[in-house]
Protein backbone atom coordinates (compact mmCIF):
# COMPACT_ATOMS: atom_id res chain seq x y z
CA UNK A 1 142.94 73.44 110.30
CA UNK A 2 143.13 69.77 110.08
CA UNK A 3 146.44 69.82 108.28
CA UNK A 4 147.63 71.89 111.12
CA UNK A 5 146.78 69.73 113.91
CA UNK A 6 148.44 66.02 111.63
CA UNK A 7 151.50 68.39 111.59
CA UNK A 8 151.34 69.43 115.23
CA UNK A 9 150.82 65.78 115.95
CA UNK A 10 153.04 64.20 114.27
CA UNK A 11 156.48 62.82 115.56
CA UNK A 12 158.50 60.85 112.52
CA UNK A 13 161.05 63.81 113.04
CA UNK A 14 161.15 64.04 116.33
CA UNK A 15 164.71 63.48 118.52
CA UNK A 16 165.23 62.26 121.53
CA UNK A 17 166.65 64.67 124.96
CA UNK A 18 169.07 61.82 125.30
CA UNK A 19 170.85 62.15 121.77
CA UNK A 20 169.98 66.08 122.01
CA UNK A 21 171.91 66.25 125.11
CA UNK A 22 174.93 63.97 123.70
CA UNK A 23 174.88 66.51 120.78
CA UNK A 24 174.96 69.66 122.82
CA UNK A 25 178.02 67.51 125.09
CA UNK A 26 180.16 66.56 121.83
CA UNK A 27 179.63 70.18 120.41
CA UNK A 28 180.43 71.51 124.15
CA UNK A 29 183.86 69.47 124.49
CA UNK A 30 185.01 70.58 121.12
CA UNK A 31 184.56 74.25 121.81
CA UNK A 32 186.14 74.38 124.65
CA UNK A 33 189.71 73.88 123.34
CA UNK A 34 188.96 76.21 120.36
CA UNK A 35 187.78 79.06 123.20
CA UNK A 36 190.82 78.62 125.17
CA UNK A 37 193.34 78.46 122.13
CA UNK A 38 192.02 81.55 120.52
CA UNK A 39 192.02 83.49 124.82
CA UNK A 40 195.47 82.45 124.54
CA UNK A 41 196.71 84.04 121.46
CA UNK A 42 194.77 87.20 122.05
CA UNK A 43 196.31 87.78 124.99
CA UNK A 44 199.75 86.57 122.79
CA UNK A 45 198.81 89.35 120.29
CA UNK A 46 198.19 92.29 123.05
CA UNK A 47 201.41 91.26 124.79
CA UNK A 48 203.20 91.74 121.38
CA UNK A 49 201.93 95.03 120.97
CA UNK A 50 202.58 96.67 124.29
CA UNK A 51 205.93 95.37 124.08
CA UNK A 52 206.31 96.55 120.06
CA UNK A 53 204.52 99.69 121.35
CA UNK A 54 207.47 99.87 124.42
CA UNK A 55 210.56 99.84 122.05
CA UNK A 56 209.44 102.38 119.71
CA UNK A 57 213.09 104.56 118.91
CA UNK A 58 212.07 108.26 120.30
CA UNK A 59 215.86 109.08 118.95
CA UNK A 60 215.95 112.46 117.59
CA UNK A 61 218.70 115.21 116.34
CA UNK A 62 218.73 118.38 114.60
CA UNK A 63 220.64 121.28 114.03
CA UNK A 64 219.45 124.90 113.75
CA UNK A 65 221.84 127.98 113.41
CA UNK A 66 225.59 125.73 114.59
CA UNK A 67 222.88 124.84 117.66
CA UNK A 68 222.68 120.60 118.20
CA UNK A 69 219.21 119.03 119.74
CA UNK A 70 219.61 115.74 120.38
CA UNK A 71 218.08 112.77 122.20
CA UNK A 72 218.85 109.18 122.71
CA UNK A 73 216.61 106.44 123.90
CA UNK A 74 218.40 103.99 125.38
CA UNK A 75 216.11 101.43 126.77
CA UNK A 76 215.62 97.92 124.91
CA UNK A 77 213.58 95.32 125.61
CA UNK A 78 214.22 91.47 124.10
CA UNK A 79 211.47 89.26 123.94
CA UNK A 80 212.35 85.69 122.53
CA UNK A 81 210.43 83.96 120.06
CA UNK A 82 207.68 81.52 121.22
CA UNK A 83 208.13 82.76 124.54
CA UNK A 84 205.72 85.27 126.61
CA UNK A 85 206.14 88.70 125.79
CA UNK A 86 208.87 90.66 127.91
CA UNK A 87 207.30 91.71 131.30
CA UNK A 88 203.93 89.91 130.90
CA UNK A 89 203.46 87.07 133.88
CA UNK A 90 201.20 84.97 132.91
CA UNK A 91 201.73 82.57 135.62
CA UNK A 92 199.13 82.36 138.50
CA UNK A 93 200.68 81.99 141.95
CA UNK A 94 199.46 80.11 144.71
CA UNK A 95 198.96 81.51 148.01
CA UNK A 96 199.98 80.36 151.26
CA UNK A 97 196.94 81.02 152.79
């Protein structure tokens, strides 16, 4: 029990609030870039696939007995490199109120 008590007492490892709270700032400011980078390319990733997801070719045609089914998708949608996907805003506009 006395061994207990010298360990509960004793303060050669202790740190001080001011250097935990400088830690806990540092660690703070370097997360935040990290968290907003990876919101960024997530929403990147999802824009991608709805937009991979929208050009799909539906295109079909077969024959059956000298009778012709046929269909032609016709829409296309062009999204450039490095730039937001096609038809995703992500732009946050101010109102005038």
């Amino acid at each position: 029990m006395r061994i207990a008590c010298q360990l509960w007492n004793e303060e050669g490892g202790s740190v001080s609030p001011f250097a935990t709270v400088l830690l806990m700032t540092i660690l703070l400011l370097g997360l935040l870039p990290g968290v907003v980078t990876l919101r960024d390319q997530i929403v990147q990733e999802f824009g991608d696939v709805a937009v991979a997801i929208e050009t799909f070719d539906q295109s079909y045609s077969y024959s059956f007995n000298g009778v012709t089914s046929q269909y032609i998708d016709s829409t296309s949608v062009s999204d450039a490199a490095g730039e937001a996907p096609a038809g995703l805003d992500l732009t946050i506009s101010a109102s005038s109120e």
